[in-house]
Protein backbone atom coordinates (compact mmCIF):
# COMPACT_ATOMS: atom_id res chain seq x y z
CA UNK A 1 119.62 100.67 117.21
CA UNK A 2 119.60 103.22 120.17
CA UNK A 3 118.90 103.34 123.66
CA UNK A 4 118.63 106.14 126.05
CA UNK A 5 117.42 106.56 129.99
CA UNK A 6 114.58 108.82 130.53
CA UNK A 7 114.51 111.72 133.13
CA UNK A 8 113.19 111.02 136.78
CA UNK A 9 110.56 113.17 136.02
CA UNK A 10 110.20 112.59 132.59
CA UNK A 11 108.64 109.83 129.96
CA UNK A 12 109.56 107.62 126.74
CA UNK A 13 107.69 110.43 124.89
CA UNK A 14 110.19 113.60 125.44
CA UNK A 15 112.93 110.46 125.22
CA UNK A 16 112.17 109.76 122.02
CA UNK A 17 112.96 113.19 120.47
CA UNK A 18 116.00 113.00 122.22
CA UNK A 19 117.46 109.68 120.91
CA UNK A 20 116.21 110.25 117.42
CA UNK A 21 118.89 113.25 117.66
CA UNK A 22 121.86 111.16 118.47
CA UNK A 23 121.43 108.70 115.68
CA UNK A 24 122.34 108.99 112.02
CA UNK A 25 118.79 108.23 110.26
CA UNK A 26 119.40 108.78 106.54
CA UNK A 27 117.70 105.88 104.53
CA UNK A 28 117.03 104.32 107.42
CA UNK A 29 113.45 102.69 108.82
CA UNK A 30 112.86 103.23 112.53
CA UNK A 31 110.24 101.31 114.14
CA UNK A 32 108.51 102.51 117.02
CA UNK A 33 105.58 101.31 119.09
CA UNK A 34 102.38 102.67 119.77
CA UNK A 35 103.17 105.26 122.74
CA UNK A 36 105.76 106.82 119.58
CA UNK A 37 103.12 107.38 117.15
CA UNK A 38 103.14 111.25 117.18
CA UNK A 39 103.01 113.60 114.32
CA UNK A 40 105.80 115.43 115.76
CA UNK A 41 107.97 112.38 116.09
CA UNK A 42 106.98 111.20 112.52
CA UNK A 43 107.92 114.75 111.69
CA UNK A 44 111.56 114.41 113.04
CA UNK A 45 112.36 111.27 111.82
CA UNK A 46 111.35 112.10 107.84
CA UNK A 47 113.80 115.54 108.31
CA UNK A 48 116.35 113.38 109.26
CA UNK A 49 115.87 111.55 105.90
CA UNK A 50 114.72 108.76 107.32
CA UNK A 51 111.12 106.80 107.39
CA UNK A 52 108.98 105.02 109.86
CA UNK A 53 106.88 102.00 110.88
CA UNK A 54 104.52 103.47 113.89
CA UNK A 55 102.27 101.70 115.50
CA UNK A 56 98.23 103.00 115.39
CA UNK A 57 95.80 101.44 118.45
CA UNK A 58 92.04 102.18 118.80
CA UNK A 59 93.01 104.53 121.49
CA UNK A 60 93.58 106.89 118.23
CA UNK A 61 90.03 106.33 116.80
CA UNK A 62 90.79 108.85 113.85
CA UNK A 63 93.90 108.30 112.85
CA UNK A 64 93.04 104.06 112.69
CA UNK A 65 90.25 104.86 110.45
CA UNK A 66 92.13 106.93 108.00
CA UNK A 67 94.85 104.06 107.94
CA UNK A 68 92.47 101.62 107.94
CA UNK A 69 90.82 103.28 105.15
CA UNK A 70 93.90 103.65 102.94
CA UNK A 71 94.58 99.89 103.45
CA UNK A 72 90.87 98.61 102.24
CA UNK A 73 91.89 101.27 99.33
CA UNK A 74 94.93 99.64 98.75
CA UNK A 75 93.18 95.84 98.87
CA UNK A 76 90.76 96.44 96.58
CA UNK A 77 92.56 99.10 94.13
CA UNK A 78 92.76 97.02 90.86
CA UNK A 79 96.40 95.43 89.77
CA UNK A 80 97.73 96.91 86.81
CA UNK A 81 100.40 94.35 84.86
CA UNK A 82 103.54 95.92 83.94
CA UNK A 83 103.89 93.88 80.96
CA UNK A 84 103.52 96.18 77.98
């Protein structure tokens, strides 16, 4: 878990970045609302050997499809039984 101040003149979004730095993220899942969900940010935290949980809003029409779209995929994909 992390925590750091933004800049007067700055935002959570160049924060981010910042914090992501200072922690150790190797098999680790960080989980980050909304305002986080950047590819740049996503970017940063998988080089750091780590993965992510980021939130998608209709604000990002596209990208909510395409997720959207992968889950119906994944709903109606058939189950295949690992018994032999």
């Amino acid at each position: 878990m992390g925590q750091l101040a933004t800049d007067l003149k700055s935002n959570e979004i160049a924060a981010i970045p910042a914090l992501l730095k200072l922690l150790s993220l190797r098999g680790a899942t960080v989980t980050i609302d909304a305002l986080g969900c950047h590819i740049q940010i996503a970017g940063q935290i998988v080089e750091q050997e780590g993965d992510y949980v980021l939130a998608v809003k209709d604000n990002q029409a596209t990208l909510r499809q395409e997720v959207q779209r992968v889950i119906d995929e994944v709903r109606t994909a058939p189950r295949h039984s690992l018994e032999p």
